[in-house]
Protein backbone atom coordinates (compact mmCIF):
# COMPACT_ATOMS: atom_id res chain seq x y z
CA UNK A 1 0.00 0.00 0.00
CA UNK A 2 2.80 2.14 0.83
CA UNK A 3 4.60 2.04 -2.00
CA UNK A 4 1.41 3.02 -4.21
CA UNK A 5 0.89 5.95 -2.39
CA UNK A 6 4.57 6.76 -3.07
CA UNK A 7 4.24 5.74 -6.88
CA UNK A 8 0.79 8.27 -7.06
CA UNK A 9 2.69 10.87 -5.37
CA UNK A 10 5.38 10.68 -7.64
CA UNK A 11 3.34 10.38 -10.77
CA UNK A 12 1.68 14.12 -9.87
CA UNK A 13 5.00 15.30 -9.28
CA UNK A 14 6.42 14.48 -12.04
CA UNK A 15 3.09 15.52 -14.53
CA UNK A 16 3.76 19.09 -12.89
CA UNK A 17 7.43 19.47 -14.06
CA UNK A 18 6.60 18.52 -17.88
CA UNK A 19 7.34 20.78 -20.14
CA UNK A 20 4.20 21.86 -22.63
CA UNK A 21 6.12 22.74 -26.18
CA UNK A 22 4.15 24.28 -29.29
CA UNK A 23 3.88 26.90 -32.32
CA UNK A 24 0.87 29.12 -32.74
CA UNK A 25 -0.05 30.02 -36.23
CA UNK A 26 -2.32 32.72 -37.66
CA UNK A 27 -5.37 31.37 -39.98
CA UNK A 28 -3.09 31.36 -43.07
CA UNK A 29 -0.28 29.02 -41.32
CA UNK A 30 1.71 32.23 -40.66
CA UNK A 31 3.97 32.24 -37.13
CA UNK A 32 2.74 34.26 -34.41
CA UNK A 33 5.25 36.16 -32.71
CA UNK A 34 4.45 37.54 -28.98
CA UNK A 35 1.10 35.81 -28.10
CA UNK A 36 1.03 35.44 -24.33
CA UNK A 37 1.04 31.67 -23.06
CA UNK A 38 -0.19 31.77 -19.51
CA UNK A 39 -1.08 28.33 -17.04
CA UNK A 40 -4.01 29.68 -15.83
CA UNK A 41 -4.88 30.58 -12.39
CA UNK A 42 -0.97 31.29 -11.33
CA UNK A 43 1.26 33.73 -12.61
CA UNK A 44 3.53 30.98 -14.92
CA UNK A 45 3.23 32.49 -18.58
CA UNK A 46 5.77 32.90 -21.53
CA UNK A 47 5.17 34.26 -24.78
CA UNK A 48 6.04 33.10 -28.34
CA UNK A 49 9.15 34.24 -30.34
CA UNK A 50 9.27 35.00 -33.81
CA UNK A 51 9.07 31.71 -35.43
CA UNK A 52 5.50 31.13 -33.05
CA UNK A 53 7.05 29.14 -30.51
CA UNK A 54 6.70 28.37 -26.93
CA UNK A 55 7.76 26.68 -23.99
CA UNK A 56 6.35 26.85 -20.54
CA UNK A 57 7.09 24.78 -17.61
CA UNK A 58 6.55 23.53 -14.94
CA UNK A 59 2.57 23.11 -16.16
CA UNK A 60 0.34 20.65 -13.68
CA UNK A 61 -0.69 17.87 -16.13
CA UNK A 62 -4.59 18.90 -16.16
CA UNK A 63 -3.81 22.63 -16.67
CA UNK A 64 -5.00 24.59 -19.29
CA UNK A 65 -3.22 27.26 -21.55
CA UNK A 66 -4.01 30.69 -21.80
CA UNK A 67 -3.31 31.91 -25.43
CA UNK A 68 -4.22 35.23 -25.54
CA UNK A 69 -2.65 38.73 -27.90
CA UNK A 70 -4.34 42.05 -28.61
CA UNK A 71 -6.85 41.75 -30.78
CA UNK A 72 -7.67 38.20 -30.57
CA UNK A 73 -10.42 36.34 -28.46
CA UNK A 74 -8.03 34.58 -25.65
CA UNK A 75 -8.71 30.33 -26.52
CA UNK A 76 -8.32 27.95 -23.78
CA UNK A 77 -6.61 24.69 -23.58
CA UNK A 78 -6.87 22.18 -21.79
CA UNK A 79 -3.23 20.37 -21.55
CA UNK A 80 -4.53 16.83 -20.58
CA UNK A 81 -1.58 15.32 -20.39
CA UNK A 82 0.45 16.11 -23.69
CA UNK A 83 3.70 17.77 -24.00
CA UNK A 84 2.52 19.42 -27.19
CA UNK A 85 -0.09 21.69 -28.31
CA UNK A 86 0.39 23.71 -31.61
């Protein structure tokens, strides 16, 4: 029993420290530069650099992504788990 609750308590600890990757694109497959990537609810964020990419970490394993720039409606995404969302 022990050593299940020590696997479990592991296996959050690790999800947490997994580093979410991805590019953003405009509607014509165009990279977005600066569009803010935030976890939401705490103040972790990055933003994209020219070529559309990010990386934020640590990210809790059920977080979801802020994606969010002036003039856009901010989308929300859920990271369930995957270490890549474009």
């Amino acid at each position: 029993f022990n050593l299940l609750v020590l696997l479990a308590i592991w296996g959050s600890t690790y999800a947490q420290n997994t580093p979410v990757t991805g590019r953003v694109l405009d509607e014509n497959g165009q990279p977005m530069a600066g569009i803010s990537v935030a976890e939401k609810g705490t103040t972790n964020g990055t933003a994209t650099d020219t070529q559309g990419r990010y990386s934020i970490q640590p990210v809790n394993a059920k977080a979801v992504l802020v994606f969010s720039s002036i003039g856009y409606t901010p989308e929300e995404v859920a990271v369930n788990n995957r270490t890549q969302i474009d």
